[in-house]
N, C-alpha and C. Protein backbone atom coordinates (compact mmCIF):
# COMPACT_ATOMS: atom_id res chain seq x y z
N UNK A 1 11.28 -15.85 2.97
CA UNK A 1 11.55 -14.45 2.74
C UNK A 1 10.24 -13.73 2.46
N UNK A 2 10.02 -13.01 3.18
CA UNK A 2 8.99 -12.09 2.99
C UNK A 2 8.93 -10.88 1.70
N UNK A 3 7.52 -10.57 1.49
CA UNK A 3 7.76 -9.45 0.78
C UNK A 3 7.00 -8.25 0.65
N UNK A 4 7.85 -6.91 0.10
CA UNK A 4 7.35 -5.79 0.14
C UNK A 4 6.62 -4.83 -0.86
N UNK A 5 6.11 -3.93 -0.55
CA UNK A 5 6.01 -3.14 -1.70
C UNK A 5 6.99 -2.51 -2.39
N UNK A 6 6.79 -2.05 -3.53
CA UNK A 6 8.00 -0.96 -4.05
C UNK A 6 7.30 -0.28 -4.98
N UNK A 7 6.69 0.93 -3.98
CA UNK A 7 6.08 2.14 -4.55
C UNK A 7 6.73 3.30 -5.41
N UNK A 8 6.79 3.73 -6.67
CA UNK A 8 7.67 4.88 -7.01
C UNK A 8 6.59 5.81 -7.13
N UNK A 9 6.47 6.42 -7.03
CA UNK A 9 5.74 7.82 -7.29
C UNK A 9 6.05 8.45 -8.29
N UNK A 10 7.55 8.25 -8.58
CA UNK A 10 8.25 9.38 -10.41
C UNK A 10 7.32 8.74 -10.94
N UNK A 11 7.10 7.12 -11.13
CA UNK A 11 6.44 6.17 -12.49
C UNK A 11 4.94 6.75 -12.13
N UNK A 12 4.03 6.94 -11.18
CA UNK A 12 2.88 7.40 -11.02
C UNK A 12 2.15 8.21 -11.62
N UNK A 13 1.41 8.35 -12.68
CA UNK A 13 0.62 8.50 -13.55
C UNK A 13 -0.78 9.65 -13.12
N UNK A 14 -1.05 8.82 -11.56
CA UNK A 14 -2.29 9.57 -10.80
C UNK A 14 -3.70 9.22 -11.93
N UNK A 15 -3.55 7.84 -12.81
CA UNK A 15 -4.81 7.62 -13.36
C UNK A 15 -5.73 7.05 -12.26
N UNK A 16 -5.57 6.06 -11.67
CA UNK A 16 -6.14 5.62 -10.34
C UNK A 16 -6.74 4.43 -10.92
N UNK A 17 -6.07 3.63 -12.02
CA UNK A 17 -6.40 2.50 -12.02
C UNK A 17 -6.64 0.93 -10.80
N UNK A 18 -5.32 1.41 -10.20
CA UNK A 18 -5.28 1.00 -9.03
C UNK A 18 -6.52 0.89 -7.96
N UNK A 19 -7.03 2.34 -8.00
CA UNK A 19 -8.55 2.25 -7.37
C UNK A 19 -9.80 1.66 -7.46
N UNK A 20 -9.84 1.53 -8.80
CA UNK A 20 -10.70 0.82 -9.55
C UNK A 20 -10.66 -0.57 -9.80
N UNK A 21 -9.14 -1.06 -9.69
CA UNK A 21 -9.76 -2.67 -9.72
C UNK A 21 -9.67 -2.74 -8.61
N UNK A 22 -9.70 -2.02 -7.54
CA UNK A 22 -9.47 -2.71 -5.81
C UNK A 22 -10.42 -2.80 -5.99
N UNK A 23 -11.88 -1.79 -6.15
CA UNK A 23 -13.15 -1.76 -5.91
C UNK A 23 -13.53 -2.75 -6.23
N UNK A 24 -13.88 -3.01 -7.61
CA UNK A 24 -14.47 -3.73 -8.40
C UNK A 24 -13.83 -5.62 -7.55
N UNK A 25 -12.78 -5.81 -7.22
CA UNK A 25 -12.06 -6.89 -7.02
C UNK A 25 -13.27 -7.04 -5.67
N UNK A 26 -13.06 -5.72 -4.66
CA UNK A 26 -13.67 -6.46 -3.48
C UNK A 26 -14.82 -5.95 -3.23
N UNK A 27 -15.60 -4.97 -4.11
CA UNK A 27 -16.79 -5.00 -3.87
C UNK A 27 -18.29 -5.23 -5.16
N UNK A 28 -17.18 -5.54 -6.12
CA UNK A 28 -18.28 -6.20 -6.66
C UNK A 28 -18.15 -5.12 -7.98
N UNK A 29 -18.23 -3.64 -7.72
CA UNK A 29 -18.40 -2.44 -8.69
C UNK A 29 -17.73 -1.23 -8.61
N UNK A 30 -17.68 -0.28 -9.45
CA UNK A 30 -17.00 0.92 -9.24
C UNK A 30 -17.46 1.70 -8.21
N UNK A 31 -16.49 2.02 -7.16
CA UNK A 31 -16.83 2.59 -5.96
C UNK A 31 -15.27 2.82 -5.14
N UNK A 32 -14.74 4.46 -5.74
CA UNK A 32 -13.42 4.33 -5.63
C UNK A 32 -13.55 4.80 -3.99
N UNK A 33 -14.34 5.19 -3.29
CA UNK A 33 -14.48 5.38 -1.81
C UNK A 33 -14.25 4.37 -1.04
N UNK A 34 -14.36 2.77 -1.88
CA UNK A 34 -13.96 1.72 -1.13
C UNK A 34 -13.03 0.99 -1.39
N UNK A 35 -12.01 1.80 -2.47
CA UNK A 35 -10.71 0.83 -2.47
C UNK A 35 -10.08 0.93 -1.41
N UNK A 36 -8.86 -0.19 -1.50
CA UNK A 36 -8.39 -0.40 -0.46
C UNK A 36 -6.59 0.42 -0.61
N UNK A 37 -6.66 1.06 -1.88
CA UNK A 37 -5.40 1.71 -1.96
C UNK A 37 -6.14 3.09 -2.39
N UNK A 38 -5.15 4.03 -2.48
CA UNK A 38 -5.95 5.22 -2.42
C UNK A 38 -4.37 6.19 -2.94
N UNK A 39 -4.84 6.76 -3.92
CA UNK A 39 -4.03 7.86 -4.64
C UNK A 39 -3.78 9.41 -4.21
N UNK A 40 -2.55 9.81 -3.43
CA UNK A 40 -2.57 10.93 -2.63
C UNK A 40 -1.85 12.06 -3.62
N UNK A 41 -2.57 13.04 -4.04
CA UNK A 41 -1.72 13.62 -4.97
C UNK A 41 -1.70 15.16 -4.30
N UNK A 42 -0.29 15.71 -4.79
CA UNK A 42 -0.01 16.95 -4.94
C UNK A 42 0.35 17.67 -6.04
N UNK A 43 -1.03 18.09 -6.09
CA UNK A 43 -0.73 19.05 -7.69
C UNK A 43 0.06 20.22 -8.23
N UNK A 44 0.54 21.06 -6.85
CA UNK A 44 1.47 21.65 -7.30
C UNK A 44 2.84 21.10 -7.72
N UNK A 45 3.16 20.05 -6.90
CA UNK A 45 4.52 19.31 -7.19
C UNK A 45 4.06 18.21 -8.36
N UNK A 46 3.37 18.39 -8.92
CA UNK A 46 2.77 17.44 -10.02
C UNK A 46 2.95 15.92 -9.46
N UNK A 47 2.93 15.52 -7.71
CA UNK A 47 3.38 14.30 -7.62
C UNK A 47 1.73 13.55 -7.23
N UNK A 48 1.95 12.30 -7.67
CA UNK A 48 0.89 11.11 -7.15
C UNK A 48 1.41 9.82 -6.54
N UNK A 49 1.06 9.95 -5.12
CA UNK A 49 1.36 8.48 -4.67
C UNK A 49 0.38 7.84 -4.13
N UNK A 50 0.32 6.49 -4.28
CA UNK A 50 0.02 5.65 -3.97
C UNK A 50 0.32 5.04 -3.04
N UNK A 51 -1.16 4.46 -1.98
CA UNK A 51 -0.50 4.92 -0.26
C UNK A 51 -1.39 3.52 -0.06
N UNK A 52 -1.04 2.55 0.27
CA UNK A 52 -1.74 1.25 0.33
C UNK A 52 -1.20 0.98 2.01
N UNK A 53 -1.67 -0.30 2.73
CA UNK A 53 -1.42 -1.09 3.90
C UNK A 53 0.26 -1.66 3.55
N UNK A 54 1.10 -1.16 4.25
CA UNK A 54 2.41 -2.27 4.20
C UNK A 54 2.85 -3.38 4.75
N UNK A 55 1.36 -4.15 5.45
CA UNK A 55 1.43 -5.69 6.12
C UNK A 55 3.03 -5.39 6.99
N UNK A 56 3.23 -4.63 7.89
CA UNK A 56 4.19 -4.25 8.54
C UNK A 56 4.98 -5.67 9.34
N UNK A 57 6.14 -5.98 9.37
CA UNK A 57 6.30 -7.11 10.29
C UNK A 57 6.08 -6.83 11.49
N UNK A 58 5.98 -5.74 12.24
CA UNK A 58 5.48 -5.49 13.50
C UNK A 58 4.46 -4.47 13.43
N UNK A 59 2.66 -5.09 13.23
CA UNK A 59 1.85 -4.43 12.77
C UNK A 59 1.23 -3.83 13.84
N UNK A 60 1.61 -2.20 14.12
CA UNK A 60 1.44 -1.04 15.25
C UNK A 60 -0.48 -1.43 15.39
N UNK A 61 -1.08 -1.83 13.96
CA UNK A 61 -2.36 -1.76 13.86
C UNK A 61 -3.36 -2.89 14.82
N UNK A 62 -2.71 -3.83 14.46
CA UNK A 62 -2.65 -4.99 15.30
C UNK A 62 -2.71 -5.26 16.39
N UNK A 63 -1.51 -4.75 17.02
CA UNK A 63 -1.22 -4.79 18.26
C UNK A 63 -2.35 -3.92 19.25
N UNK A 64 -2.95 -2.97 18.13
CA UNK A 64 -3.69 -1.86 19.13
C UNK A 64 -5.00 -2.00 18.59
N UNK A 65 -5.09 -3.21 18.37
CA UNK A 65 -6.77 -3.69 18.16
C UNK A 65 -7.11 -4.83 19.71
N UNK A 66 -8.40 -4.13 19.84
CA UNK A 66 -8.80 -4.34 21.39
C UNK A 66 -9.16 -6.03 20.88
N UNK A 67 -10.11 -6.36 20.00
CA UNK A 67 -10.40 -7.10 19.52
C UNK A 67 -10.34 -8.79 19.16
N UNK A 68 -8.79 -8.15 18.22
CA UNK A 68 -8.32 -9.54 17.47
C UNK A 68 -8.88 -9.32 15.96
N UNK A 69 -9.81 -8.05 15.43
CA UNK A 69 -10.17 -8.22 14.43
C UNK A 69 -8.99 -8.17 13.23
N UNK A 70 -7.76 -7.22 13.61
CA UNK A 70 -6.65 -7.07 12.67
C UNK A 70 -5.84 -8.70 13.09
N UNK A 71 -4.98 -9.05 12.42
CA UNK A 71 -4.22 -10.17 12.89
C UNK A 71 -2.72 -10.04 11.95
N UNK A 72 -1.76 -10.91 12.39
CA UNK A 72 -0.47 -11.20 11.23
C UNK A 72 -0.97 -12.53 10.98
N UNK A 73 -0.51 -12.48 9.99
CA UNK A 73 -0.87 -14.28 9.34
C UNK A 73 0.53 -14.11 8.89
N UNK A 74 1.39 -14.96 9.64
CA UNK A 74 3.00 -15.06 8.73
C UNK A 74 2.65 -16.47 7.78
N UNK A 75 1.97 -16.92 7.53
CA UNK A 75 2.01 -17.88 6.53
C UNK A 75 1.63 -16.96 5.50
N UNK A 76 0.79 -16.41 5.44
CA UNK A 76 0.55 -15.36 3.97
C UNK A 76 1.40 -14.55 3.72
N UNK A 77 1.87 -13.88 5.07
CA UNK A 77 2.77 -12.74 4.79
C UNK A 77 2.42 -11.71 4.76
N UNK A 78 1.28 -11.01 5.11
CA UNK A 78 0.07 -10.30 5.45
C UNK A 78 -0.88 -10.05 6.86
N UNK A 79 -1.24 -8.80 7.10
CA UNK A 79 -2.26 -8.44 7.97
C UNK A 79 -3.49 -8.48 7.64
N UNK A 80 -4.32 -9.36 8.00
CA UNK A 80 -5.15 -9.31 7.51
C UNK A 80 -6.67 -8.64 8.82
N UNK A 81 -7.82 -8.81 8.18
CA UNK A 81 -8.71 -8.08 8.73
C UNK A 81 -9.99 -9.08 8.91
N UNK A 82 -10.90 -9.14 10.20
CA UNK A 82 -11.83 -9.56 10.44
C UNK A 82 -13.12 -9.33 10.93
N UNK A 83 -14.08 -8.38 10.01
CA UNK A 83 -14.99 -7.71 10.03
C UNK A 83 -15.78 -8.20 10.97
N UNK A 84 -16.26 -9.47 11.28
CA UNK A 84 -17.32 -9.68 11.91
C UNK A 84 -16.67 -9.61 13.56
N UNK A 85 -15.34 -8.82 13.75
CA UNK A 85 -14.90 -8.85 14.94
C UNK A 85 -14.62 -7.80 15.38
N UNK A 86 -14.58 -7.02 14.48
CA UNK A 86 -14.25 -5.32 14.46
C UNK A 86 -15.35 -4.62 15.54
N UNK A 87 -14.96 -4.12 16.46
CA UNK A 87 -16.32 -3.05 16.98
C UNK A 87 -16.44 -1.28 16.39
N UNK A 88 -15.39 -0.96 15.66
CA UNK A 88 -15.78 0.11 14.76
C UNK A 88 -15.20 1.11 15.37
N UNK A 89 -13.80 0.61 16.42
CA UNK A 89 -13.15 2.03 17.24
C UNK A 89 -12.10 2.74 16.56
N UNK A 90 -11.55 2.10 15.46
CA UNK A 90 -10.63 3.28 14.90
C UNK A 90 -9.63 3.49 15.13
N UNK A 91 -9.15 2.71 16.05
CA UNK A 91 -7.97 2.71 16.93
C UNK A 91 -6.80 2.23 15.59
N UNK A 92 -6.65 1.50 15.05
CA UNK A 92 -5.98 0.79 13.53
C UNK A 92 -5.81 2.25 12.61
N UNK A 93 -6.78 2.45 12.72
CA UNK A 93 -6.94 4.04 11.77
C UNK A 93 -5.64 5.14 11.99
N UNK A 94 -5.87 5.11 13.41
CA UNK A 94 -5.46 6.27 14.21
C UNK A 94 -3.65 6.21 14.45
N UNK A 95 -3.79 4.75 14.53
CA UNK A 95 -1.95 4.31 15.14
C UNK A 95 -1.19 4.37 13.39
N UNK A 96 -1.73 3.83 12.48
CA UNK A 96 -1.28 3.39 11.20
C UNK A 96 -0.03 4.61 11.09
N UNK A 97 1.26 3.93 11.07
CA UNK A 97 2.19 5.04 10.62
C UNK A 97 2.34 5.36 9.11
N UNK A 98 1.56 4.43 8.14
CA UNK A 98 1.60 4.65 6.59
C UNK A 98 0.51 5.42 6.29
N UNK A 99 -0.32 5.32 7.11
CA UNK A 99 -2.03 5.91 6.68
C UNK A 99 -2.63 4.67 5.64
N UNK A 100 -2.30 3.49 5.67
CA UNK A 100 -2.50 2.33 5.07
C UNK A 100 -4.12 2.16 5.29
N UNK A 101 -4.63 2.24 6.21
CA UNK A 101 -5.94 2.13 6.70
C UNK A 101 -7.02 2.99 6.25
N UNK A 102 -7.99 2.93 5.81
CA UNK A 102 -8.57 3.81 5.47
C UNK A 102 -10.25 3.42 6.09
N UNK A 103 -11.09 4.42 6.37
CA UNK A 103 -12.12 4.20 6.75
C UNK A 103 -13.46 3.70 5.67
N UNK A 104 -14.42 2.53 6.33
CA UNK A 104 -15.74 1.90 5.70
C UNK A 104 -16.45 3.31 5.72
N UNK A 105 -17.30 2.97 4.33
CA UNK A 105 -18.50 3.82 4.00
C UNK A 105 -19.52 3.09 5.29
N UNK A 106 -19.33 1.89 5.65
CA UNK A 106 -20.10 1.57 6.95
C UNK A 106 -19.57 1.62 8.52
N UNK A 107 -19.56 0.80 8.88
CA UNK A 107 -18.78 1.06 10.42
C UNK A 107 -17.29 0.78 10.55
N UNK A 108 -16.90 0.13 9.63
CA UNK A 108 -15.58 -1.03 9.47
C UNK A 108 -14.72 -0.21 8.97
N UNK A 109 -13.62 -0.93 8.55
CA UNK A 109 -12.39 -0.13 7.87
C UNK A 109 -11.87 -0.95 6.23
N UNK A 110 -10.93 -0.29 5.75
CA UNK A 110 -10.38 -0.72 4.58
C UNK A 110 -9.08 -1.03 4.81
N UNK A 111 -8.94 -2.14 4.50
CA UNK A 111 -6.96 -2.40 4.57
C UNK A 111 -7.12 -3.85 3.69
N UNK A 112 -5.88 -3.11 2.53
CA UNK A 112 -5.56 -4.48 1.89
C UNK A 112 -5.64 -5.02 2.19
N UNK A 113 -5.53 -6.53 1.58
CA UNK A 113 -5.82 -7.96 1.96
C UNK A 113 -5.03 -8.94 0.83
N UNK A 114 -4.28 -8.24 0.09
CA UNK A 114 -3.06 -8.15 -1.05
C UNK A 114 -4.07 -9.23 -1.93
N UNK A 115 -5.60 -8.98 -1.75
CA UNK A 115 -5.86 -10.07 -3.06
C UNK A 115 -6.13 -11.44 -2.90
N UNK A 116 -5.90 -11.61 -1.81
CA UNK A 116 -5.47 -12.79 -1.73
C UNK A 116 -4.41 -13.67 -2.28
N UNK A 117 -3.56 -12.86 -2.51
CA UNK A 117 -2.08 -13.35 -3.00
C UNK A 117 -1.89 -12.89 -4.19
N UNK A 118 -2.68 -12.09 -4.99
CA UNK A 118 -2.49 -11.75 -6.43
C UNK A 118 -3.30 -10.21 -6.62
N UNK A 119 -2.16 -8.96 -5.82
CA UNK A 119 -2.63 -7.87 -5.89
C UNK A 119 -3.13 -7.32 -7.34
N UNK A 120 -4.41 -6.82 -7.34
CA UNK A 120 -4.78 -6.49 -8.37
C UNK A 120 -4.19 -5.09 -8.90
N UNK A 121 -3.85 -5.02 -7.91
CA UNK A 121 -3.52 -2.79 -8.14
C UNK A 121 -1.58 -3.25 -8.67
N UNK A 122 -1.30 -4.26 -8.53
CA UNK A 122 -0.07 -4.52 -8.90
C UNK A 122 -0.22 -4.65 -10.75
N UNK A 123 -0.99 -5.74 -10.59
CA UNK A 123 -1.27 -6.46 -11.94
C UNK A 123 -2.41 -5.76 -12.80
N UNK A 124 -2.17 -4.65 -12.50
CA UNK A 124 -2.91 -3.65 -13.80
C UNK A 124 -2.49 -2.22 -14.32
N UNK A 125 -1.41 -1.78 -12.76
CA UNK A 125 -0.55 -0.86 -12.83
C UNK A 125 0.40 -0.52 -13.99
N UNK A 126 -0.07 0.05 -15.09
CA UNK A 126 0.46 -0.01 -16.65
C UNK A 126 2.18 0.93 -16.36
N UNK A 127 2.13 1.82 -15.33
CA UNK A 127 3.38 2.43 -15.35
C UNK A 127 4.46 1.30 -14.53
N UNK A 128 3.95 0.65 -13.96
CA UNK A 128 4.72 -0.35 -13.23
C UNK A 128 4.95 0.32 -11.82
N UNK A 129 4.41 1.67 -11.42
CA UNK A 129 4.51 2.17 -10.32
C UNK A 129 4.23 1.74 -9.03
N UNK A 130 3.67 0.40 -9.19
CA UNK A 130 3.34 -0.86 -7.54
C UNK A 130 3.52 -1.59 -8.14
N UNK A 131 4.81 -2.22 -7.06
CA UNK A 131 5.10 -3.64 -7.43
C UNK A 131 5.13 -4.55 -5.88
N UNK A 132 5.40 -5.74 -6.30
CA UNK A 132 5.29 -6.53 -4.98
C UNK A 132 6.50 -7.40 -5.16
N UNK A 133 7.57 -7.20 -4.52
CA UNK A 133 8.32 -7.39 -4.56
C UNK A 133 9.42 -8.36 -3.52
N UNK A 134 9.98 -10.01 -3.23
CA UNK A 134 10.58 -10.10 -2.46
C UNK A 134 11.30 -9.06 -1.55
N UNK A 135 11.75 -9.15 -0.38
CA UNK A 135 12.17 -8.09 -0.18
C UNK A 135 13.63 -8.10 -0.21
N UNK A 136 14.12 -9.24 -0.67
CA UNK A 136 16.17 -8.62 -1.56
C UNK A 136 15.89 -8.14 -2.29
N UNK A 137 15.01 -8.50 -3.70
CA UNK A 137 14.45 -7.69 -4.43
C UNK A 137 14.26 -5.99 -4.79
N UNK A 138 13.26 -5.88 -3.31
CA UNK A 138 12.99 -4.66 -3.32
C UNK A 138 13.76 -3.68 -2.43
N UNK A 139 14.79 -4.09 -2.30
CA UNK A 139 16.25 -3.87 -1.20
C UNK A 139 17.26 -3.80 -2.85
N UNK A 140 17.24 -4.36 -3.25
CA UNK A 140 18.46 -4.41 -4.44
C UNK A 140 17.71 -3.10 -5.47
N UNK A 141 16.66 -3.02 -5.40
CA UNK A 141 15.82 -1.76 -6.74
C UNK A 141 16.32 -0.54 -6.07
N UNK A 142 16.15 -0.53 -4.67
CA UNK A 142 16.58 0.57 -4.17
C UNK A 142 18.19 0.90 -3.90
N UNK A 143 18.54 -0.04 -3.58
CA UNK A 143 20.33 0.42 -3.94
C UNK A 143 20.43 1.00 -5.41
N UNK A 144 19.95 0.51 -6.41
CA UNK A 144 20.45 1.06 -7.65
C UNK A 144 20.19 2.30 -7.59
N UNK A 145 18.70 2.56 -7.33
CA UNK A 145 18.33 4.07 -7.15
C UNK A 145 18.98 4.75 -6.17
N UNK A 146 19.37 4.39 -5.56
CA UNK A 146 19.99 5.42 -4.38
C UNK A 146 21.73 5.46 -4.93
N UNK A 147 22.46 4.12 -6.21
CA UNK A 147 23.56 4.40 -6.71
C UNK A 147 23.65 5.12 -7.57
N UNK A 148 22.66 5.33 -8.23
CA UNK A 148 22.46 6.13 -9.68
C UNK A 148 22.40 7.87 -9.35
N UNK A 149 21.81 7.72 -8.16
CA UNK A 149 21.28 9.23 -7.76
C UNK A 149 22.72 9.90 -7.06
N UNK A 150 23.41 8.82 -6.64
CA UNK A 150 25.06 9.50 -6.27
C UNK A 150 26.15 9.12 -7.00
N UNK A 151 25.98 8.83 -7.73
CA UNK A 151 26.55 9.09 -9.32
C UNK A 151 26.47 9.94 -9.90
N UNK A 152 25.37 10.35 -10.36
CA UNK A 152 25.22 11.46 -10.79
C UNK A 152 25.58 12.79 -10.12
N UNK A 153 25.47 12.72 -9.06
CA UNK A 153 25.50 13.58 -8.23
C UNK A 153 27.12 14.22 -8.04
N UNK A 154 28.21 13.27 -8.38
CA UNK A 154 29.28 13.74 -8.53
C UNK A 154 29.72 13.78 -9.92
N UNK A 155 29.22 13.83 -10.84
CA UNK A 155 29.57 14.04 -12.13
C UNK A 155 29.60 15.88 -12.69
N UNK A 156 30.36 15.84 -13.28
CA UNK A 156 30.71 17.93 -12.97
C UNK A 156 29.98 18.46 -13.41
N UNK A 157 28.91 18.32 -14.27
CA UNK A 157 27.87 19.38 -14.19
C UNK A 157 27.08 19.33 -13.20
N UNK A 158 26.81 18.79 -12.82
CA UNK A 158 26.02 19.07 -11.40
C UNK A 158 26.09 20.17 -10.42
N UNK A 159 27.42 20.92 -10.50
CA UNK A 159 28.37 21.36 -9.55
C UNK A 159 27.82 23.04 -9.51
């Protein structure tokens, strides 16, 4: 069984902790231009989300790498990325239907790599707003939310 994210945005905070240990995890230091998740906020709607790679089971990114530098690894469960194969076209960038991808301060690109199995932006996330989640799991979080929200929804003040 594979697994997913389960992003909330209500729990989202917009501190950007998340950014900061990506950096630090994969490049050594603070340098939030090179995390690999990235905090999209709208300040009038007071909302912040958090917009990471979703290792897609049919990765659009992948498929439209001339290359081979993107790949699926179904043993990890992940897309992963291979810099020294990349020629720097952007094409991954461009197809990404999450905007998961994000562009190198050098020629290359940014896309999770979940850690290597132990997302850091998960495991520091104090609101609990990224989680990594089997995906019955993260299939069962969302039924509740989607039962709770029509529940309420017929209860008479609402009306």
């Amino acid at each position: 069984m594979g697994k997913s994210w389960k992003i909330d945005p209500e729990k989202c905070t917009g501190c950007r902790t998340c950014e900061v240990v990506c950096s630090v995890q994969h490049d050594g230091e603070l340098n939030l231009g090179q995390s690999r998740i990235k905090i999209v906020k709208w300040e009038e709607e007071g909302l912040d989300v958090p917009v990471v790679c979703q290792h897609c089971e049919v990765p659009v990114c992948a498929e439209n790498c001339p290359t081979g530098a993107l790949y699926k690894d179904d043993r990890a469960g992940c897309v992963l990325y291979r810099k020294e194969s990349c020629i720097g076209c952007k094409l991954c960038f461009l197809v990404c239907p999450t905007g998961g991808i994000g562009l190198d301060s050098g020629d290359g690109i940014l896309k999770c790599d979940l850690c290597g199995g132990d997302p850091q932006c998960v495991r520091f996330c104090s609101s609990r707003a990224i989680e990594r989640l089997s995906s019955e799991q993260a299939a069962e979080k969302q039924r509740r939310k989607s039962a709770k929200a029509f529940a309420q929804s017929l209860r008479p003040d609402h009306e």
